[in-house]
Protein backbone atom coordinates (compact mmCIF):
# COMPACT_ATOMS: atom_id res chain seq x y z
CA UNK A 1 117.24 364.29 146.70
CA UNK A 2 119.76 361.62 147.27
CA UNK A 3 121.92 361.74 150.67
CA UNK A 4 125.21 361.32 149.71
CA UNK A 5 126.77 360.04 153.32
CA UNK A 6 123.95 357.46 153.74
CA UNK A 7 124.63 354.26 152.20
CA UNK A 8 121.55 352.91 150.41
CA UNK A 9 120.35 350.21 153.10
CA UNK A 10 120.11 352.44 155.49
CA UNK A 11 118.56 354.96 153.67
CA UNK A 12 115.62 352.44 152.84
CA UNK A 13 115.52 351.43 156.48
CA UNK A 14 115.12 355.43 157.52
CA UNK A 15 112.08 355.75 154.46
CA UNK A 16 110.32 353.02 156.36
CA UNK A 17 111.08 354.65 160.22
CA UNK A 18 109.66 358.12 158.42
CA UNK A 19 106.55 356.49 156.53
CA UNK A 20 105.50 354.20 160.18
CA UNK A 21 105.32 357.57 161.56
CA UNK A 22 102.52 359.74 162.28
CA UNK A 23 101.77 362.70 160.08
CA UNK A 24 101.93 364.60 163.27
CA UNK A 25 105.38 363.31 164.35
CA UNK A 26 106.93 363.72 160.88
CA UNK A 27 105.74 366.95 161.37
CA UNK A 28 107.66 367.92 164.39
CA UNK A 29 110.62 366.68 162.84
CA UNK A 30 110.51 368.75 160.39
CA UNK A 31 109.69 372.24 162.39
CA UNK A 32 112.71 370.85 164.73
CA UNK A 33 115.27 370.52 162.12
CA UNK A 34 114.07 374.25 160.66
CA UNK A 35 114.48 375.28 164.09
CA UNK A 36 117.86 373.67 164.12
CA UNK A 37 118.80 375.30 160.75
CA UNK A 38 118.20 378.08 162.06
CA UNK A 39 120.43 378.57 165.49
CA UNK A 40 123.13 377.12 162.64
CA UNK A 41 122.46 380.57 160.63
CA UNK A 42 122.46 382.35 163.66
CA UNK A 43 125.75 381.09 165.13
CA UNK A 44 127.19 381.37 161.83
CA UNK A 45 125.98 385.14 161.47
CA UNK A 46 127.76 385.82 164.89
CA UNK A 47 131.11 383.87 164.23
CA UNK A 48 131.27 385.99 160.91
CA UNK A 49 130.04 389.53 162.81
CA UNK A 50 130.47 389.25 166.59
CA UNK A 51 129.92 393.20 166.34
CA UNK A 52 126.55 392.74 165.64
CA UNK A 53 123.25 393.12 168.01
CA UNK A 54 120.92 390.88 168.04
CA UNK A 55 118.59 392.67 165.49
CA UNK A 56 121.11 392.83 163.31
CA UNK A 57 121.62 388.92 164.01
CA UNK A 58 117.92 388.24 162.98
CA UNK A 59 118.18 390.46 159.98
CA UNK A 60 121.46 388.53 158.59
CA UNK A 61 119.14 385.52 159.23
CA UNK A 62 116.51 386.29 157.46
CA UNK A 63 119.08 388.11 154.20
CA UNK A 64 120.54 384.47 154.31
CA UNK A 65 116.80 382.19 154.23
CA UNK A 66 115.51 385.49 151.65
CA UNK A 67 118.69 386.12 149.16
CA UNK A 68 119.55 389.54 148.23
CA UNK A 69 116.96 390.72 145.88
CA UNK A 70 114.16 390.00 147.70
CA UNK A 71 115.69 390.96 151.46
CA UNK A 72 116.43 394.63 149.88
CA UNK A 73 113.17 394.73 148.54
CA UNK A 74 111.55 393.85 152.22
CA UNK A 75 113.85 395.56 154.09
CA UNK A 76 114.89 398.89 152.41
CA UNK A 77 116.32 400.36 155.56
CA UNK A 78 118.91 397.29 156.32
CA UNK A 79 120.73 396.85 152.97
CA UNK A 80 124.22 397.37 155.20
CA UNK A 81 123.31 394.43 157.17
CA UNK A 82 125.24 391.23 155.64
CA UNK A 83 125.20 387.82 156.23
């Protein structure tokens, strides 16, 4: 997938940071920006709900990251949590 902000130069020059990396450290890049992601949802699940505890919070979350159909089927006793 193409970045559209990123000019093509420097998209070429962040390919070749990325592939002088180790497998380890691209790793951890990855797990931080899911991490990252993440807190995003969550702040976004309290700006939208401020009502809601934290479980509720982490439910949203996860209703968000599992769409509808497949959150309901998982969690049968939260449908009236939304994101």
């Amino acid at each position: 997938m193409k970045p559209l902000d990123t000019r093509p130069e420097a998209e070429r020059i962040q390919l070749e940071i990325y592939e002088k990396m180790s497998p380890e450290r691209r790793l951890q890049l990855a797990i931080d920006l899911a991490q990252t992601c993440r807190s995003l949802l969550r702040e976004g699940v309290r700006n939208r709900h401020p009502e809601y505890t934290e479980e509720e919070v982490r439910l949203a979350v996860i209703r968000i990251q599992l769409g509808d159909t497949l959150y309901k089927n998982a969690y049968p006793d939260s449908r009236s949590v939304l994101p």
